[in-house]
Protein backbone atom coordinates (compact mmCIF):
# COMPACT_ATOMS: atom_id res chain seq x y z
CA UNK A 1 -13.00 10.05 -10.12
CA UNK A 2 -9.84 11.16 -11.73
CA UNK A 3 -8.90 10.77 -15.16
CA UNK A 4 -8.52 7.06 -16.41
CA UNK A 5 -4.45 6.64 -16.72
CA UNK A 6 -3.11 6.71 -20.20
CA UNK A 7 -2.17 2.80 -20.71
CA UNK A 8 1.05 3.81 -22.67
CA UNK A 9 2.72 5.12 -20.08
CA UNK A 10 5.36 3.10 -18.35
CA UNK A 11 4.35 1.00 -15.70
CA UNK A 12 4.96 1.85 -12.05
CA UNK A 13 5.00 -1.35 -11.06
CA UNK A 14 5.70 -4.71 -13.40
CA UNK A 15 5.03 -8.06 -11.96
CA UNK A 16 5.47 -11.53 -14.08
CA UNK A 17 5.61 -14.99 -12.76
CA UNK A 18 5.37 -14.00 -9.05
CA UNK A 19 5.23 -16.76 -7.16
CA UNK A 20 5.90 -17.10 -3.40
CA UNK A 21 5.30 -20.24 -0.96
CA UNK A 22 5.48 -20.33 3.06
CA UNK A 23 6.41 -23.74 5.17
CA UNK A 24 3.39 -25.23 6.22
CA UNK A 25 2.57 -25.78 9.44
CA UNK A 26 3.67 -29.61 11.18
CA UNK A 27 5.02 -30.57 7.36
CA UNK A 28 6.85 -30.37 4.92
CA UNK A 29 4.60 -29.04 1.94
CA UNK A 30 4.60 -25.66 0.98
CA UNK A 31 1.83 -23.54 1.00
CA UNK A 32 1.52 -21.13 -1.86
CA UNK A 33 0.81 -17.62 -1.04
CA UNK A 34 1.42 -16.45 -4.53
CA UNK A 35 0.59 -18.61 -7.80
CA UNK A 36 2.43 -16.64 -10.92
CA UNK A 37 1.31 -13.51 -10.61
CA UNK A 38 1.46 -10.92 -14.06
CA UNK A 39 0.46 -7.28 -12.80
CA UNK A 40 1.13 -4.26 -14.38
CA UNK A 41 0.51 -0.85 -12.80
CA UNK A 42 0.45 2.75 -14.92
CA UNK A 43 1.88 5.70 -13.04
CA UNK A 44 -0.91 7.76 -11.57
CA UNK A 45 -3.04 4.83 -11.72
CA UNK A 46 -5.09 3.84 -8.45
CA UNK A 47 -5.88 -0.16 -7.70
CA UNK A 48 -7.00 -1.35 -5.39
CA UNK A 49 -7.07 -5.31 -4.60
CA UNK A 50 -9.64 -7.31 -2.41
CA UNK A 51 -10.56 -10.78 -1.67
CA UNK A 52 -11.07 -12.90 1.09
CA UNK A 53 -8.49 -13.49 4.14
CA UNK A 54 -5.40 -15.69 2.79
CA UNK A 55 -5.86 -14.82 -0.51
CA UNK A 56 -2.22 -13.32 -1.16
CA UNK A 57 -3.05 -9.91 -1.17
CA UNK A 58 -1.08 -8.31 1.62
CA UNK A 59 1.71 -10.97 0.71
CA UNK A 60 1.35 -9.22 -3.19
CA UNK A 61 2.18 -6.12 -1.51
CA UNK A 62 5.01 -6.48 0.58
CA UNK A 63 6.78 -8.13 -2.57
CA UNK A 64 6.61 -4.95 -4.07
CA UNK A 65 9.03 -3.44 -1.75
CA UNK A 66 11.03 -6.41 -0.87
CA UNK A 67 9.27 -6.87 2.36
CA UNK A 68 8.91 -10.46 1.23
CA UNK A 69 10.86 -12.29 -1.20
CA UNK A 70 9.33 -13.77 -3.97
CA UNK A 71 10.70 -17.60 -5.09
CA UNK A 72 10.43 -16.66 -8.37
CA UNK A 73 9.46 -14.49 -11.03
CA UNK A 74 10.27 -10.70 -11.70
CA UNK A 75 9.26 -7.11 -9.74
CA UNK A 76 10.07 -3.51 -10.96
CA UNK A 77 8.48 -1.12 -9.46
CA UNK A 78 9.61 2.74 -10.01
CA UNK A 79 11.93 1.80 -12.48
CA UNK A 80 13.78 -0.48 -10.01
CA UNK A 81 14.40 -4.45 -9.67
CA UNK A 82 13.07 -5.55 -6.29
CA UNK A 83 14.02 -9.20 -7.18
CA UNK A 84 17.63 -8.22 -8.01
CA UNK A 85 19.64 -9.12 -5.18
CA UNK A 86 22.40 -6.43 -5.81
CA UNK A 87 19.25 -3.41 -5.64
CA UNK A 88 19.34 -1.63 -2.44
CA UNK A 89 16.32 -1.71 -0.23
CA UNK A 90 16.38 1.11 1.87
CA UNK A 91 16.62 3.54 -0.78
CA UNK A 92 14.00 0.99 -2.91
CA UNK A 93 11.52 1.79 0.15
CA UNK A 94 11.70 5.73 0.37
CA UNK A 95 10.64 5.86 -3.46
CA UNK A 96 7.77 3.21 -2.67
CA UNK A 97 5.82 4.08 0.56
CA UNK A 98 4.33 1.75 2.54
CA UNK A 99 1.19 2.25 4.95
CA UNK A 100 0.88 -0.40 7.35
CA UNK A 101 -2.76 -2.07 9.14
CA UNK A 102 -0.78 -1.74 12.46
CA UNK A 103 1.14 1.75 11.59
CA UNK A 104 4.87 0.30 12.53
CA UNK A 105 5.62 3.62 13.97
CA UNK A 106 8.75 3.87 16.61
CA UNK A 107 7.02 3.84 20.06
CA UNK A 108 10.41 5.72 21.85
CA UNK A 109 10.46 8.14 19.25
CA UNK A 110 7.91 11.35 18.63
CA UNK A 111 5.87 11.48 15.76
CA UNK A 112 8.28 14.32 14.54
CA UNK A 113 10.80 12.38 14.91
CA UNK A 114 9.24 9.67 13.67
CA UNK A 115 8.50 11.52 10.19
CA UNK A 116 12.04 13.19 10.62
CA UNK A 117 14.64 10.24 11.22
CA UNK A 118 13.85 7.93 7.60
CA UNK A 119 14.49 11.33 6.21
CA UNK A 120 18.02 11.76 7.87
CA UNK A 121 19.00 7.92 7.73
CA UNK A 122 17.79 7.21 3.72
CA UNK A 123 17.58 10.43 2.24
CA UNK A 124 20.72 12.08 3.96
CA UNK A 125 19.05 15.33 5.06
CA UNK A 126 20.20 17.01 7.46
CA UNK A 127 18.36 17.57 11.13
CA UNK A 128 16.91 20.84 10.11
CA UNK A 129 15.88 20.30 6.12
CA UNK A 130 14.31 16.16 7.91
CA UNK A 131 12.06 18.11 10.78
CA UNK A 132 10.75 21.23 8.45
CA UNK A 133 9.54 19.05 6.11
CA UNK A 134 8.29 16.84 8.84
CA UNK A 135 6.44 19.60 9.75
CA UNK A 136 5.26 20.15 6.70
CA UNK A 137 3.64 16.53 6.34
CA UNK A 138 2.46 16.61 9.62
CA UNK A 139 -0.01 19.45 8.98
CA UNK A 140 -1.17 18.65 5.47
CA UNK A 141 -2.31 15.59 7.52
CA UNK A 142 -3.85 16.95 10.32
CA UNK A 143 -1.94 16.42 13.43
CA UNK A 144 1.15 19.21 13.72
CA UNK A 145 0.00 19.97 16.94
CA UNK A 146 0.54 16.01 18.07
CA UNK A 147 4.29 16.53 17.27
CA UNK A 148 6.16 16.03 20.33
CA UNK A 149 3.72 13.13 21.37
CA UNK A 150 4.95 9.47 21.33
CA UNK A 151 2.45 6.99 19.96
CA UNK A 152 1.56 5.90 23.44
CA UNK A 153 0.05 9.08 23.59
CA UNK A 154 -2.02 9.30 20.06
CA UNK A 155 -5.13 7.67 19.17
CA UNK A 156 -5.11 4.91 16.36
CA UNK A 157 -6.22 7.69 13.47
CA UNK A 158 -3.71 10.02 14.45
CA UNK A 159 -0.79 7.35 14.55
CA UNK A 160 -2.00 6.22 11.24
CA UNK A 161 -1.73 9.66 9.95
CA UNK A 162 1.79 10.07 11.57
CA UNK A 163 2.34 7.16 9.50
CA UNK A 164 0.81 8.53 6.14
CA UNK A 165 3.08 11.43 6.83
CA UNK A 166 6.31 9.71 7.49
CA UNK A 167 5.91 7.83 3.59
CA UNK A 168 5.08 11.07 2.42
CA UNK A 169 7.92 13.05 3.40
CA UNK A 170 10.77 10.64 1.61
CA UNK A 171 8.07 12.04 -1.75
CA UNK A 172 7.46 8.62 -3.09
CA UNK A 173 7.28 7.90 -6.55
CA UNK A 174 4.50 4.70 -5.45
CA UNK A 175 2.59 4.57 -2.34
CA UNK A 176 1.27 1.39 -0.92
CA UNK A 177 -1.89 0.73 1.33
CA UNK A 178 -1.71 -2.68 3.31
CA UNK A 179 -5.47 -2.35 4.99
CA UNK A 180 -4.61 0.71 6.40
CA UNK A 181 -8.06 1.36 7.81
CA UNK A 182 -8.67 -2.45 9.72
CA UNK A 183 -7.38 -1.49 12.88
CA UNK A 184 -9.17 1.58 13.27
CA UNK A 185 -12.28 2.48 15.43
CA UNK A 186 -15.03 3.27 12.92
CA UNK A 187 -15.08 6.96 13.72
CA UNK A 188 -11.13 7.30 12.44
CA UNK A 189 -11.89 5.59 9.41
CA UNK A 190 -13.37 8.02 7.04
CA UNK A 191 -10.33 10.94 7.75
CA UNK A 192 -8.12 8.37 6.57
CA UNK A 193 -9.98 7.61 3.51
CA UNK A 194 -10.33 10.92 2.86
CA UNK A 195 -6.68 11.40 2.87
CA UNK A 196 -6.35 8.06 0.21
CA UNK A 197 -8.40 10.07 -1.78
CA UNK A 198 -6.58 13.41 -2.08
CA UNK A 199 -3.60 11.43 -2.58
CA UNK A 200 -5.48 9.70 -5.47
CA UNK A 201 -6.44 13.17 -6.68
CA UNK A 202 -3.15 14.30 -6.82
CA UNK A 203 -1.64 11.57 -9.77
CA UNK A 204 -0.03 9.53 -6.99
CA UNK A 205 0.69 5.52 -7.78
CA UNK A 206 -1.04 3.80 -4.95
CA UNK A 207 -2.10 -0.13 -4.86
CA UNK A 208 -4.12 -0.56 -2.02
CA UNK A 209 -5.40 -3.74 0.12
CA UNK A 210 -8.68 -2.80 1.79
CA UNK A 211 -11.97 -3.61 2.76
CA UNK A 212 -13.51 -0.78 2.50
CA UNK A 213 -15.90 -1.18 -0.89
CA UNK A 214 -17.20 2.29 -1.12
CA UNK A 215 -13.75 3.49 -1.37
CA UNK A 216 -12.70 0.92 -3.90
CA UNK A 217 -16.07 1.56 -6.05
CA UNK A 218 -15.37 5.73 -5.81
CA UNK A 219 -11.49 6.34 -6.00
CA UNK A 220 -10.35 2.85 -7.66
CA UNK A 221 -9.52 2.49 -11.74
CA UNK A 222 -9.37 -0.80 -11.54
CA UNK A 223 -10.55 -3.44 -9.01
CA UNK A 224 -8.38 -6.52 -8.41
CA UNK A 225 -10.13 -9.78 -7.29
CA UNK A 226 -7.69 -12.29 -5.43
CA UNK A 227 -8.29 -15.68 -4.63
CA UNK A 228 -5.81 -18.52 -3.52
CA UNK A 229 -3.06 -16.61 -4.78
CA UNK A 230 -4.11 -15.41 -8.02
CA UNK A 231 -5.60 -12.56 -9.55
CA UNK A 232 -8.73 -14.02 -10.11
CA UNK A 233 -11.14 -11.31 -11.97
CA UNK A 234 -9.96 -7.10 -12.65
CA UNK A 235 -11.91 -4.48 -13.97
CA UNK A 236 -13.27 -1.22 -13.23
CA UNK A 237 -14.43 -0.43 -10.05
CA UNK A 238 -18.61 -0.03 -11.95
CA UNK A 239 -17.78 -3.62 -14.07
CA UNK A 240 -16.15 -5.57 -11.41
CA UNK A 241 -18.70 -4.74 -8.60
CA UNK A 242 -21.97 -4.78 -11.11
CA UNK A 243 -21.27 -7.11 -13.47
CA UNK A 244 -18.84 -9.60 -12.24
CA UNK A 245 -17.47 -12.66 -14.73
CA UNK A 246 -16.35 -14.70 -12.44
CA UNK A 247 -18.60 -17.23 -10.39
CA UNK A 248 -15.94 -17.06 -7.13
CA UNK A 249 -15.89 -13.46 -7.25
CA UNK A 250 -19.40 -13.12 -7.57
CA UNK A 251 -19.86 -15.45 -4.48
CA UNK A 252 -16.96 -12.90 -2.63
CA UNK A 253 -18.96 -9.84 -3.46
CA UNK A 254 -22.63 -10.97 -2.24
CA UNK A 255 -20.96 -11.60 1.28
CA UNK A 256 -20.18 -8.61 1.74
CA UNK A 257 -22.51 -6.63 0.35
């Protein structure tokens, strides 16, 4: 493992009062996906967040980009306001990648072109400068020689690294993980990890939503513990997972160990 971040640093991503609700279903209450959440993330730092299904934690991370918006309460996240109305999103998202469970890629569009076009639409490059660094991302993660195949044509790892390489290229400042592993056969899952994990090596901000424990336990410096919609327990990865405070996260962790 890294380095623990140095705590004075300024956070890469500052969350207070975060609170988000959804229509429920055949009424009219509200169900609460997020209940106040404070979070506070150092640049360089890696966390990664896990609890059951429903418990707010891909919902936490969409916020962070403006995926979602919140009802109330505040976001910054590399040094910009999400929750200010006026900030512009598309330029918010190519300084805070996002990795997606089901990779989001354009099906009618290469994966070079894929990679390429965010480049040419956000960052204003032009077709030349977008593609060579395409390129560029496209090895470093393995699948250059895939680049004039449409996602039809690539397998769920390599899609998900076409993805890895598209939020790459517009060099992120944050770089967030929404299960990117779930919807993987089990024989793609470790290249991606391994690529999480270089990209933890490297300094890079990441939050990350996963299931995967042994990756949380290795590359994590601190675990998050959700539950209902709150951050329930956090800690390093070696506290968290060995010596657990909380009752409900001790009940999450035997069930899955």
């Amino acid at each position: 493992m890294k380095d623990r971040p140095d705590a004075a640093k300024e956070a890469a991503i500052h969350t207070r009062g975060v609170r988000k609700t959804f229509a429920a279903v055949g009424g009219d209450e509200r169900c609460v996906a997020l209940a106040d959440v404070d979070l506070d993330v150092s640049q360089s730092e890696v966390v990664v967040v896990i609890g059951p299904s429903g418990s707010g934690k891909s919902t936490l991370l969409r916020t962070l980009n403006g995926l979602e918006r919140v009802d109330s309460g505040t976001i910054r996240v590399a040094g910009r306001a999400v929750t200010d109305r006026r900030t512009d999103l598309p330029s918010l998202r190519a300084d805070v990648g996002m990795v997606f469970q089901h990779f989001n890629l354009f099906l009618h569009k290469t994966a070079l072109e894929n990679v390429a076009l965010p480049q040419r639409i956000v960052r204003g490059r032009s077709r030349r400068e977008a593609e060579e660094i395409a390129m560029s991302f496209l090895k470093r993660v393995g699948v250059e020689d895939r680049r004039h195949h449409y996602p039809s044509q690539l397998s769920g790892g390599q899609q998900q690294r076409v993805a890895i390489a598209r939020a790459l290229a517009m060099h992120p400042q944050v770089m967030l993980f929404d299960e990117a592993t779930s919807a993987l056969d089990p024989e793609m899952v470790g290249g991606i990890l391994d690529l999480m994990r270089e990209l933890a090596s490297e300094g890079m901000t990441m939050a990350v939503v996963t299931h995967e424990m042994g990756f949380a336990r290795d590359v994590a410096d601190r675990v998050i513990f959700m539950d209902a919609g709150a951050i329930v327990e956090q800690g390093a990865p070696e506290t968290l997972f060995d010596n657990a405070q909380n009752a409900r996260t001790r009940q999450f962790l035997s069930q899955i160990h």
